[in-house]
N, C-alpha and C. Protein backbone atom coordinates (compact mmCIF):
# COMPACT_ATOMS: atom_id res chain seq x y z
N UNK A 1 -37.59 73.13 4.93
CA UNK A 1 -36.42 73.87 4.50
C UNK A 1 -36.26 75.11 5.37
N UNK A 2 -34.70 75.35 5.94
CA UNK A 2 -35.06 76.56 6.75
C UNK A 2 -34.67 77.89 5.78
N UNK A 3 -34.51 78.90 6.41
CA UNK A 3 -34.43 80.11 5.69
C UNK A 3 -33.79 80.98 6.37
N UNK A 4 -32.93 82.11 5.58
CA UNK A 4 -32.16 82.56 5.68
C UNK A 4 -32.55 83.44 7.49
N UNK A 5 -31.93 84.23 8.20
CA UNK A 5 -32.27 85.00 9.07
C UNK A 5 -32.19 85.98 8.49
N UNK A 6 -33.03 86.70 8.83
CA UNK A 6 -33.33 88.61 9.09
C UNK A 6 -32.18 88.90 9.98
N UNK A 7 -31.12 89.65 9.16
CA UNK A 7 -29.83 90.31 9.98
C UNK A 7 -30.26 90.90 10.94
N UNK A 8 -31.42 91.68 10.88
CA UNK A 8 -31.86 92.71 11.43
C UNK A 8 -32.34 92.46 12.88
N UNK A 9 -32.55 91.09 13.13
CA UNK A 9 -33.05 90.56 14.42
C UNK A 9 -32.64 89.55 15.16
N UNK A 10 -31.29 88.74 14.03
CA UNK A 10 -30.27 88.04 14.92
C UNK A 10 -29.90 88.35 16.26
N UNK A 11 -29.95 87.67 16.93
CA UNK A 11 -28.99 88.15 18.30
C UNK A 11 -27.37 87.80 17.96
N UNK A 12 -26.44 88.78 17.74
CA UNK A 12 -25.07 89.30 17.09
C UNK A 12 -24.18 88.70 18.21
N UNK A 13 -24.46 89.44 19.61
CA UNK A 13 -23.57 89.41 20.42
C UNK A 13 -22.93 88.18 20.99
N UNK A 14 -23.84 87.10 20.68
CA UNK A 14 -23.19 85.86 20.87
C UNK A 14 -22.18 85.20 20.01
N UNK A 15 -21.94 86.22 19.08
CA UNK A 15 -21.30 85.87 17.87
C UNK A 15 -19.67 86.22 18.23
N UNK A 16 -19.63 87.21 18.77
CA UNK A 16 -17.98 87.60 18.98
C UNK A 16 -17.45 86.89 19.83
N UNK A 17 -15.99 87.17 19.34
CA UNK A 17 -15.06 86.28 20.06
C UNK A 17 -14.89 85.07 19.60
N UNK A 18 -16.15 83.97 19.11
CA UNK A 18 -15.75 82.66 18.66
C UNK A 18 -15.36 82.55 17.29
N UNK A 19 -14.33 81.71 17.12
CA UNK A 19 -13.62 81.52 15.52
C UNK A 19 -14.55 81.12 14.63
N UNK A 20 -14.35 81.92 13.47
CA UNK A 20 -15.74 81.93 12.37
C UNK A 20 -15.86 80.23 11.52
N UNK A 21 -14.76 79.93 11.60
CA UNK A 21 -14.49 78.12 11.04
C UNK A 21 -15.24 77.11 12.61
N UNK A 22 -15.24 77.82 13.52
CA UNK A 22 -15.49 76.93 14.36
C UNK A 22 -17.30 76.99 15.11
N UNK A 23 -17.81 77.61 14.27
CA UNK A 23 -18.82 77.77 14.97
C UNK A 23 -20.04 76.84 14.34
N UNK A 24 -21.15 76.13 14.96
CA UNK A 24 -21.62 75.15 14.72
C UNK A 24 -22.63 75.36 13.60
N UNK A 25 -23.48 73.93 13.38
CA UNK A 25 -24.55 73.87 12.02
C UNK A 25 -26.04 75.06 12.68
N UNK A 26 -26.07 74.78 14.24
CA UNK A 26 -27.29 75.46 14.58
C UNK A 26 -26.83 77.23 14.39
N UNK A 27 -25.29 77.38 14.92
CA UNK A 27 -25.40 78.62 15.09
C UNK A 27 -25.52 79.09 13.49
N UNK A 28 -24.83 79.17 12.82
CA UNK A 28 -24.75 79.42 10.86
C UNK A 28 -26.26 79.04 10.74
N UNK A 29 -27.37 78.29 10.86
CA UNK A 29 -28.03 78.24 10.65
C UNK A 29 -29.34 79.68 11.25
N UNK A 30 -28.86 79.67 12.48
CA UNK A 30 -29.40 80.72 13.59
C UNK A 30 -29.13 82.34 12.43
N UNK A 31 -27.56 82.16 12.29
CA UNK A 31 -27.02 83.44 12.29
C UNK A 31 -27.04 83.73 10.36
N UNK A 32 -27.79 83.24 9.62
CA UNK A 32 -27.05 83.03 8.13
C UNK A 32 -27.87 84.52 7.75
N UNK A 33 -26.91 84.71 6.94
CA UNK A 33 -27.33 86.46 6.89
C UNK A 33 -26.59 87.25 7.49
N UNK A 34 -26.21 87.47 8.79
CA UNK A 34 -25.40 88.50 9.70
C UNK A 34 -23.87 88.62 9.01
N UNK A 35 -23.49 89.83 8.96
CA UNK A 35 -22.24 90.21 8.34
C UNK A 35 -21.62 90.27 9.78
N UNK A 36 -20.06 89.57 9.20
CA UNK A 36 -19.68 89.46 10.21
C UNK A 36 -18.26 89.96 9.69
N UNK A 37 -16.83 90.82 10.99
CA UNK A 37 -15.77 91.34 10.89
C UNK A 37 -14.60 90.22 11.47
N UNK A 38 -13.62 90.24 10.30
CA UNK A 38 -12.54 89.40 11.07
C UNK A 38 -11.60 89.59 10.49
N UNK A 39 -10.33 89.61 11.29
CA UNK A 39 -9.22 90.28 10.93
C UNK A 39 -8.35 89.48 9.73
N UNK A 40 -8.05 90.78 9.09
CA UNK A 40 -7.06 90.04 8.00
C UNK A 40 -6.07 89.56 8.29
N UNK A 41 -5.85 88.30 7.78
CA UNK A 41 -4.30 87.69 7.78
C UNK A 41 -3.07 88.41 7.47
N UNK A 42 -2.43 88.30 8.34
CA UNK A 42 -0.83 88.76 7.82
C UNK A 42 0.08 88.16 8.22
N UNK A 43 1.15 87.91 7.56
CA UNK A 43 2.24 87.24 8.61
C UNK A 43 2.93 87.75 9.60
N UNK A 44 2.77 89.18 9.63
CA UNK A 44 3.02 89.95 11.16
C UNK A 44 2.28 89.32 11.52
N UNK A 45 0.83 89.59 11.26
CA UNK A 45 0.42 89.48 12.94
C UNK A 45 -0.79 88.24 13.16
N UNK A 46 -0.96 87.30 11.71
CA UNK A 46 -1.53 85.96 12.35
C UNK A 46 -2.48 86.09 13.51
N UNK A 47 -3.81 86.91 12.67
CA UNK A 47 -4.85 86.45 13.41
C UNK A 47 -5.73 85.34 13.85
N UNK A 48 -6.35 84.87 15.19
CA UNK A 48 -6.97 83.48 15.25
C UNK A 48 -8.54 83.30 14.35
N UNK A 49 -8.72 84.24 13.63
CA UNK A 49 -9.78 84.34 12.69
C UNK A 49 -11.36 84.69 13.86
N UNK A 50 -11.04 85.30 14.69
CA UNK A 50 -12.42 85.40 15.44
C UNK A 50 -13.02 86.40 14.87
N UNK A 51 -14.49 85.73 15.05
CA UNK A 51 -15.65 87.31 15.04
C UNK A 51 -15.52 88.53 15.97
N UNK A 52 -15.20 89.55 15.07
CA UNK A 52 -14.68 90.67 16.24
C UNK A 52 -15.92 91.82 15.53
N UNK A 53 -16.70 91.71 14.59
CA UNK A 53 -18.28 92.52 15.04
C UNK A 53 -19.21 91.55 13.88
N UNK A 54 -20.46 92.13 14.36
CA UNK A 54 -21.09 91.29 14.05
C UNK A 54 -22.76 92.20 13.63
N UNK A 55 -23.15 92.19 12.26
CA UNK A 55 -24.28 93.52 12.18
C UNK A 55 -25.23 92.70 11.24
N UNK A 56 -26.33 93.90 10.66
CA UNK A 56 -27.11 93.37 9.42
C UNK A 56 -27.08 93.82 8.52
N UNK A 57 -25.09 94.71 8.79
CA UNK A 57 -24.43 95.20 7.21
C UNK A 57 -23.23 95.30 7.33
N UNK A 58 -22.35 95.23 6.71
CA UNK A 58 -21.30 95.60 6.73
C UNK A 58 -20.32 96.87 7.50
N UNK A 59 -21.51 97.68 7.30
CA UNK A 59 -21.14 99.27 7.81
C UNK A 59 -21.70 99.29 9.24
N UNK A 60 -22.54 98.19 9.58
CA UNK A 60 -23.43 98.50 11.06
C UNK A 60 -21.82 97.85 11.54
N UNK A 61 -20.73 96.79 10.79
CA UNK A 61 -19.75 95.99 11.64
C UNK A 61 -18.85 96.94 11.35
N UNK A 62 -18.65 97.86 10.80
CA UNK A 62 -17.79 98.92 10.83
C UNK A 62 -17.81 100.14 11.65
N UNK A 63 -18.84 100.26 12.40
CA UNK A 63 -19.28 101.48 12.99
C UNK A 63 -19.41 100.60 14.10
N UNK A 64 -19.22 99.63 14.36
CA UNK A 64 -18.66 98.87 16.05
C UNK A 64 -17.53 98.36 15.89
N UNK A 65 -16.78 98.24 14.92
CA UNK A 65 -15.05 98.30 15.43
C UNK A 65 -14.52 99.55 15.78
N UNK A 66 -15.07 100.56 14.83
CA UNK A 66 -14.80 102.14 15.23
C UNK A 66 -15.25 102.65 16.58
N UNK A 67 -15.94 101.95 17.26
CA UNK A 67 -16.25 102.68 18.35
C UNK A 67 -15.64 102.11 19.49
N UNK A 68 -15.18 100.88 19.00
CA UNK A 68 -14.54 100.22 20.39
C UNK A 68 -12.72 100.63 19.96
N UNK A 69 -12.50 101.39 19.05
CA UNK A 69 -11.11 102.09 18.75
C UNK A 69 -10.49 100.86 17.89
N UNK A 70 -11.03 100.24 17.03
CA UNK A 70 -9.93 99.64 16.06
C UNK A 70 -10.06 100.01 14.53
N UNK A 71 -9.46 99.58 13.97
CA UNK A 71 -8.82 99.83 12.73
C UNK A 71 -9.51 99.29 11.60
N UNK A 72 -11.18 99.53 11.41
CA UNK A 72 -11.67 98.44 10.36
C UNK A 72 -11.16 98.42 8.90
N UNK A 73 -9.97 99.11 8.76
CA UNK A 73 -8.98 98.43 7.28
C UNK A 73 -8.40 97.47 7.37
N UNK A 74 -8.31 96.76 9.01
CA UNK A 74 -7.35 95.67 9.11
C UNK A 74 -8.40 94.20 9.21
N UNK A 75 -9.81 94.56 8.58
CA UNK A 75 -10.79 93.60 8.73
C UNK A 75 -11.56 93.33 7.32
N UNK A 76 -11.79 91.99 7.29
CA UNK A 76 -12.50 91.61 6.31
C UNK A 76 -14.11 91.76 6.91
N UNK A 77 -14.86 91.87 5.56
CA UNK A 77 -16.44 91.96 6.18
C UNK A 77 -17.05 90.77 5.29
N UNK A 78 -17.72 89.63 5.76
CA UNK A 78 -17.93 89.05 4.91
C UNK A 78 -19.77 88.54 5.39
N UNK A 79 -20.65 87.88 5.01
CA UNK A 79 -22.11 87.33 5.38
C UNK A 79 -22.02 86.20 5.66
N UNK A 80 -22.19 85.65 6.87
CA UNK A 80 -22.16 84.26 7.31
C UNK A 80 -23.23 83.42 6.26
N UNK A 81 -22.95 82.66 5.83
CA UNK A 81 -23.96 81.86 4.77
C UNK A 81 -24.20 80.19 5.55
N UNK A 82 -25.63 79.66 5.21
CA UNK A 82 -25.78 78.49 5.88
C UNK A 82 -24.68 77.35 5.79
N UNK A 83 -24.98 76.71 6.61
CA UNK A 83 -23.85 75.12 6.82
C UNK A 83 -23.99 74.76 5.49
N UNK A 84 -24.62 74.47 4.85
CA UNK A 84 -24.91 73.59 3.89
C UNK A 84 -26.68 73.61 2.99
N UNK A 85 -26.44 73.55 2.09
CA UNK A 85 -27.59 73.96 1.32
C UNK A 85 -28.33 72.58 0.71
N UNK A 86 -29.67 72.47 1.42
CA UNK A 86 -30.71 71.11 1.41
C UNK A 86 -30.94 70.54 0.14
């Protein structure tokens, strides 16, 4: 049975940029635990749902949208959870 990851020692950075529906059983498995940022839907502006930060809290993915100058009210924060449970 595998087990959850330690947010704390994920490697994150491979995480941005790819769409959070599209990412595979190894990576969710790799990454389960890591809080991850992605923009809220709107019908303005119809985001493609990518990982745009990626921490081992919520606030570590809030304090890297803030620094790269965006708007983390316009982001959901949610915990990547495994593919599927054994």
């Amino acid at each position: 049975m595998k087990t959850v990851t330690d947010p704390s020692t994920a490697s994150t950075a491979a995480l941005l940029g790819k769409p959070i529906d599209g990412l595979t059983a190894a990576e969710r498995w790799k990454n389960a635990g890591v809080w991850v940022a992605i923009e809220l839907y709107t019908p303005q502006s119809m985001p493609l749902r990518q990982i745009a930060a990626a921490g081992a809290s919520a606030e570590e993915c809030l304090a890297e949208l803030s620094g790269r100058g965006l708007d983390p009210t316009r982001f959901e924060f949610v915990p990547l959870g495994q593919p599927y449970q054994p």
